[in-house]
Protein backbone atom coordinates (compact mmCIF):
# COMPACT_ATOMS: atom_id res chain seq x y z
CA UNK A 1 11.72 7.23 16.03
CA UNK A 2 15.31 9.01 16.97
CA UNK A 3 17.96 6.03 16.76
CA UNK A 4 20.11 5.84 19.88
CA UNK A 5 23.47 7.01 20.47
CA UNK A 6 26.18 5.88 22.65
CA UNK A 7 25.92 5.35 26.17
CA UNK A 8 28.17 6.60 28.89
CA UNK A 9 31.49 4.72 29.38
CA UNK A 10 31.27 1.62 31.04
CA UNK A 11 32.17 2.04 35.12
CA UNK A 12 34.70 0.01 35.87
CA UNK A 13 34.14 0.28 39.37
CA UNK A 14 31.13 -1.58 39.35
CA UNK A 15 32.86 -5.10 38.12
CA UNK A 16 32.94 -6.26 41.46
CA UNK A 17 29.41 -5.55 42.97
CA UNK A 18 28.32 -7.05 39.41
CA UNK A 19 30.38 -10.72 39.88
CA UNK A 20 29.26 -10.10 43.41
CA UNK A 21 25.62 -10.37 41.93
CA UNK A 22 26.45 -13.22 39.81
CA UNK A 23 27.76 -14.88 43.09
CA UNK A 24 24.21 -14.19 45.17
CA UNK A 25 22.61 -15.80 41.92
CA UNK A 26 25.08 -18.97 42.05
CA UNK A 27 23.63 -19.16 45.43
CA UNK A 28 20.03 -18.65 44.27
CA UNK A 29 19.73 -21.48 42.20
CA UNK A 30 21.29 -23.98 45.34
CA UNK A 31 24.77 -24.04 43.89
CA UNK A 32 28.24 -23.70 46.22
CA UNK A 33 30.10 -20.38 44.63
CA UNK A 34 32.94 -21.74 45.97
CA UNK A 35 33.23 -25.01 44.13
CA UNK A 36 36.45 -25.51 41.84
CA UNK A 37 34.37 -25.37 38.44
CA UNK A 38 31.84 -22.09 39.53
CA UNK A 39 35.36 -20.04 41.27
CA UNK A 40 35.93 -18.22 37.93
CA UNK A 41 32.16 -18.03 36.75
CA UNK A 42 31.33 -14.52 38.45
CA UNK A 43 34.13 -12.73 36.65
CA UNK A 44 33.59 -14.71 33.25
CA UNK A 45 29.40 -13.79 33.27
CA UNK A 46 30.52 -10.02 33.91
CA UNK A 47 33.03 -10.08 30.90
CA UNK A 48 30.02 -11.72 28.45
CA UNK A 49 27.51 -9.78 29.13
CA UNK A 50 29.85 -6.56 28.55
CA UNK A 51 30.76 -8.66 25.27
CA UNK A 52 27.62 -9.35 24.41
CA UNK A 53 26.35 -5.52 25.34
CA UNK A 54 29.63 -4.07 23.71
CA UNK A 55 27.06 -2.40 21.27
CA UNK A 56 26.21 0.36 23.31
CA UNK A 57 29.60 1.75 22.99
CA UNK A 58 29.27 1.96 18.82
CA UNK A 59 27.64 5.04 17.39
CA UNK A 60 25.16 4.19 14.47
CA UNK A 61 26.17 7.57 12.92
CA UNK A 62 30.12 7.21 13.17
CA UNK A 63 29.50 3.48 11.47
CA UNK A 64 27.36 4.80 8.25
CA UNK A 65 29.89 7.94 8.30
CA UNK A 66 32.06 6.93 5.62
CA UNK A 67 29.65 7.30 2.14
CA UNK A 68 30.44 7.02 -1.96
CA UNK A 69 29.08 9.50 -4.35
CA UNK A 70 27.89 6.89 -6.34
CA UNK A 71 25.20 7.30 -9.57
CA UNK A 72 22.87 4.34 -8.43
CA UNK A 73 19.69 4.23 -8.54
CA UNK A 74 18.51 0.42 -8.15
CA UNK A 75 17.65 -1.00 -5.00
CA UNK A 76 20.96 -2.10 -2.72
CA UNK A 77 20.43 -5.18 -0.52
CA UNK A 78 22.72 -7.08 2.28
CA UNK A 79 20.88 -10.68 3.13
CA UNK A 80 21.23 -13.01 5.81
CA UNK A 81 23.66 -11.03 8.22
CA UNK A 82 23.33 -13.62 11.09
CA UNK A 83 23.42 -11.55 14.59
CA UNK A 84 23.16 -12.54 18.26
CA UNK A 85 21.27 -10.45 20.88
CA UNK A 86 19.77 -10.04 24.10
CA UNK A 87 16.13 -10.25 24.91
CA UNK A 88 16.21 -7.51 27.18
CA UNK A 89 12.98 -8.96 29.46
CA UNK A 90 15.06 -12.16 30.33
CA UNK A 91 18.82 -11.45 28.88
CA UNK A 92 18.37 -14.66 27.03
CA UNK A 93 19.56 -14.84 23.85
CA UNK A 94 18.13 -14.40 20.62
CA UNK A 95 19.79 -14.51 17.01
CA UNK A 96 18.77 -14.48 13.35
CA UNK A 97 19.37 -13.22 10.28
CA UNK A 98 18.59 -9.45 8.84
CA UNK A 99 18.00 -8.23 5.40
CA UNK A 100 18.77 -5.28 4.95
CA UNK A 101 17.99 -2.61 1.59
CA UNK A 102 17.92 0.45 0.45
CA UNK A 103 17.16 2.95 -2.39
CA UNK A 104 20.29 5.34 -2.90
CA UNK A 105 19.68 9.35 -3.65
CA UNK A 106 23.24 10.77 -3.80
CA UNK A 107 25.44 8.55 -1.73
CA UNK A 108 26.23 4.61 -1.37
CA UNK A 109 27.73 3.29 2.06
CA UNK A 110 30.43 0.09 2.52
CA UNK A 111 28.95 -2.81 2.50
CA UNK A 112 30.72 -4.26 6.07
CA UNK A 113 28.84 -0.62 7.45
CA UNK A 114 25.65 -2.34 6.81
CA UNK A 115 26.77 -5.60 9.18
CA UNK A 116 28.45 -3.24 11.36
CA UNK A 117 25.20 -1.25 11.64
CA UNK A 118 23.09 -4.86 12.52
CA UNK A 119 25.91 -5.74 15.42
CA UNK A 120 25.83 -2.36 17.03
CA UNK A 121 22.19 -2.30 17.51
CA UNK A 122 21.82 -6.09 17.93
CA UNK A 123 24.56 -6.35 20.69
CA UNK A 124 22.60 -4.16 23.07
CA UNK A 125 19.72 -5.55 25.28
CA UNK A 126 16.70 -5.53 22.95
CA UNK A 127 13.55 -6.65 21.53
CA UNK A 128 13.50 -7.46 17.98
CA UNK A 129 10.82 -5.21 16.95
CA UNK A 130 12.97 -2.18 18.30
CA UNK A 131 16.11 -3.60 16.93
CA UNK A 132 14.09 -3.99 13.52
CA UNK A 133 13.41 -0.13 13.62
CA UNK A 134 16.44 1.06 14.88
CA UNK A 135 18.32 -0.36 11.97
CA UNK A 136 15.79 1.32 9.40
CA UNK A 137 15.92 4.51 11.23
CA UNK A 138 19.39 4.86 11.52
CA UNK A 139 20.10 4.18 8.08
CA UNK A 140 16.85 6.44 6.86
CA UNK A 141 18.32 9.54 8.98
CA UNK A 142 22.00 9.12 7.81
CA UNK A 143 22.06 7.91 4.29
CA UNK A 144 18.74 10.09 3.24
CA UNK A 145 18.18 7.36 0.71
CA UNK A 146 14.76 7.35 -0.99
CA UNK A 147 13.31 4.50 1.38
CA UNK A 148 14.51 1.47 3.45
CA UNK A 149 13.91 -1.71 4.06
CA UNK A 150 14.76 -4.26 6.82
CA UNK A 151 13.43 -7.62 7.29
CA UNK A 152 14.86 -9.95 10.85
CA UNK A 153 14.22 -13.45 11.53
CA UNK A 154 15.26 -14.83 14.61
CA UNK A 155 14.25 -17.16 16.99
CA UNK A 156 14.33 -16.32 20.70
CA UNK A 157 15.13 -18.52 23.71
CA UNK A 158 13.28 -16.91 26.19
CA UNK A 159 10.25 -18.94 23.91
CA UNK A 160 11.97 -21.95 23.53
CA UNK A 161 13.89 -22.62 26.86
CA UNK A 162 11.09 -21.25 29.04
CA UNK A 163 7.50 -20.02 29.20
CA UNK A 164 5.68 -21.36 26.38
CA UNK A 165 8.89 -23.92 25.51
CA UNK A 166 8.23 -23.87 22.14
CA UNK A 167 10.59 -23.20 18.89
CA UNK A 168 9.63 -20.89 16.45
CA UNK A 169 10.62 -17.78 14.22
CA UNK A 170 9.59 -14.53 14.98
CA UNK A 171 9.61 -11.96 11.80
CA UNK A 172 9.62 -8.42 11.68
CA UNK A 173 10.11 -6.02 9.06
CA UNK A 174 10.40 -2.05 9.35
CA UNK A 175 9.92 -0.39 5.49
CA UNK A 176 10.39 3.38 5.09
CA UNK A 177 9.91 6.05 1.98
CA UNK A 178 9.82 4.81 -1.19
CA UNK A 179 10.08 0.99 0.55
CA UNK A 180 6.56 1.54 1.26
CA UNK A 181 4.87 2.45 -2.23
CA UNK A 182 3.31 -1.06 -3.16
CA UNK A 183 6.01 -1.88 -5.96
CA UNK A 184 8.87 -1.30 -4.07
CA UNK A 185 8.15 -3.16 -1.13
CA UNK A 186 6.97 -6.04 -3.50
CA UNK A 187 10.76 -6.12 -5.10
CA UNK A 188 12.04 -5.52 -1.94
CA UNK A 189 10.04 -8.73 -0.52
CA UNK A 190 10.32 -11.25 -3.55
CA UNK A 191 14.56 -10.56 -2.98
């Protein structure tokens, strides 16, 4: 799976058709645009979701860029980086926590790359079984490490809000090279 890039620059010119949008939806749901407490809600939903989308403009490659020539050879691993997303069928929101390993060749990277890395692809509309892969991916086809790891648990409100209205975590996990030979991924797993 090729990891994604950046997307084009955000058109600025399309701000007001979007709060425009939000405005038809006020409307939608029965509710007066124009009352005092909705007046500033178009502009305010347009700013989130280009918050809460702002991932698109990070570059997974530009992130992991910055490596260490470092003589390791044991297993690396970042737990519990708690993340926020998009389920990109319903732009609800979903959020978790990723683990995230790997097994070093030649070259170590920061470890605020690897919760950069999470946020980039996690603040982009998603599903977490994409977002699980990405993360491996990216990491797998920039570091070159022997194998990788990533493990996400999240619970999504598109579940829990609506539809089947019920809470629960959803985990996925996305283990490649050497993460997949039966002793690594056991390691990996009991961490």
């Amino acid at each position: 799976m090729k990891i994604c890039g950046k997307r084009a620059p955000m058109n600025s010119d399309l701000i007001p058709s979007a709060e425009n949008a939000v405005v038809d939806l006020i409307k939608v749901v029965g509710e007066n645009p124009k009352r005092e407490g909705l007046l500033k809600t178009p502009h305010r939903v347009v700013k989130s979701l280009l918050e809460l989308t702002s991932g698109y403009k990070d570059d997974p490659k530009q992130i992991l860029s910055a490596t260490f020539s470092e003589p390791c050879d044991e297993m690396v691993i970042v737990r519990d980086i708690r993340f926020w997303s998009l389920c990109e069928h319903h732009m609800l929101p979903f959020h978790g926590v990723a683990t995230v390993g790997y097994l070093p060749k030649d070259r170590i990277v920061g470890l605020s790359k690897i919760g950069r890395l999470v946020h980039c692809f996690s603040r982009r509309l998603q599903v977490q079984e994409r977002l699980t892969q990405e993360i491996a991916n990216s990491l797998m086809e920039t570091l070159k490490p022997y194998g990788v790891g990533v493990i996400i648990k999240a619970s999504h409100l598109c579940m829990e809000m609506r539809g089947a209205k019920t809470a629960a975590e959803m985990v996925t996990s996305c283990l490649l090279g050497d993460f997949r030979k039966a002793e690594t991924r056991a390691e990996f797993l009991s961490m």
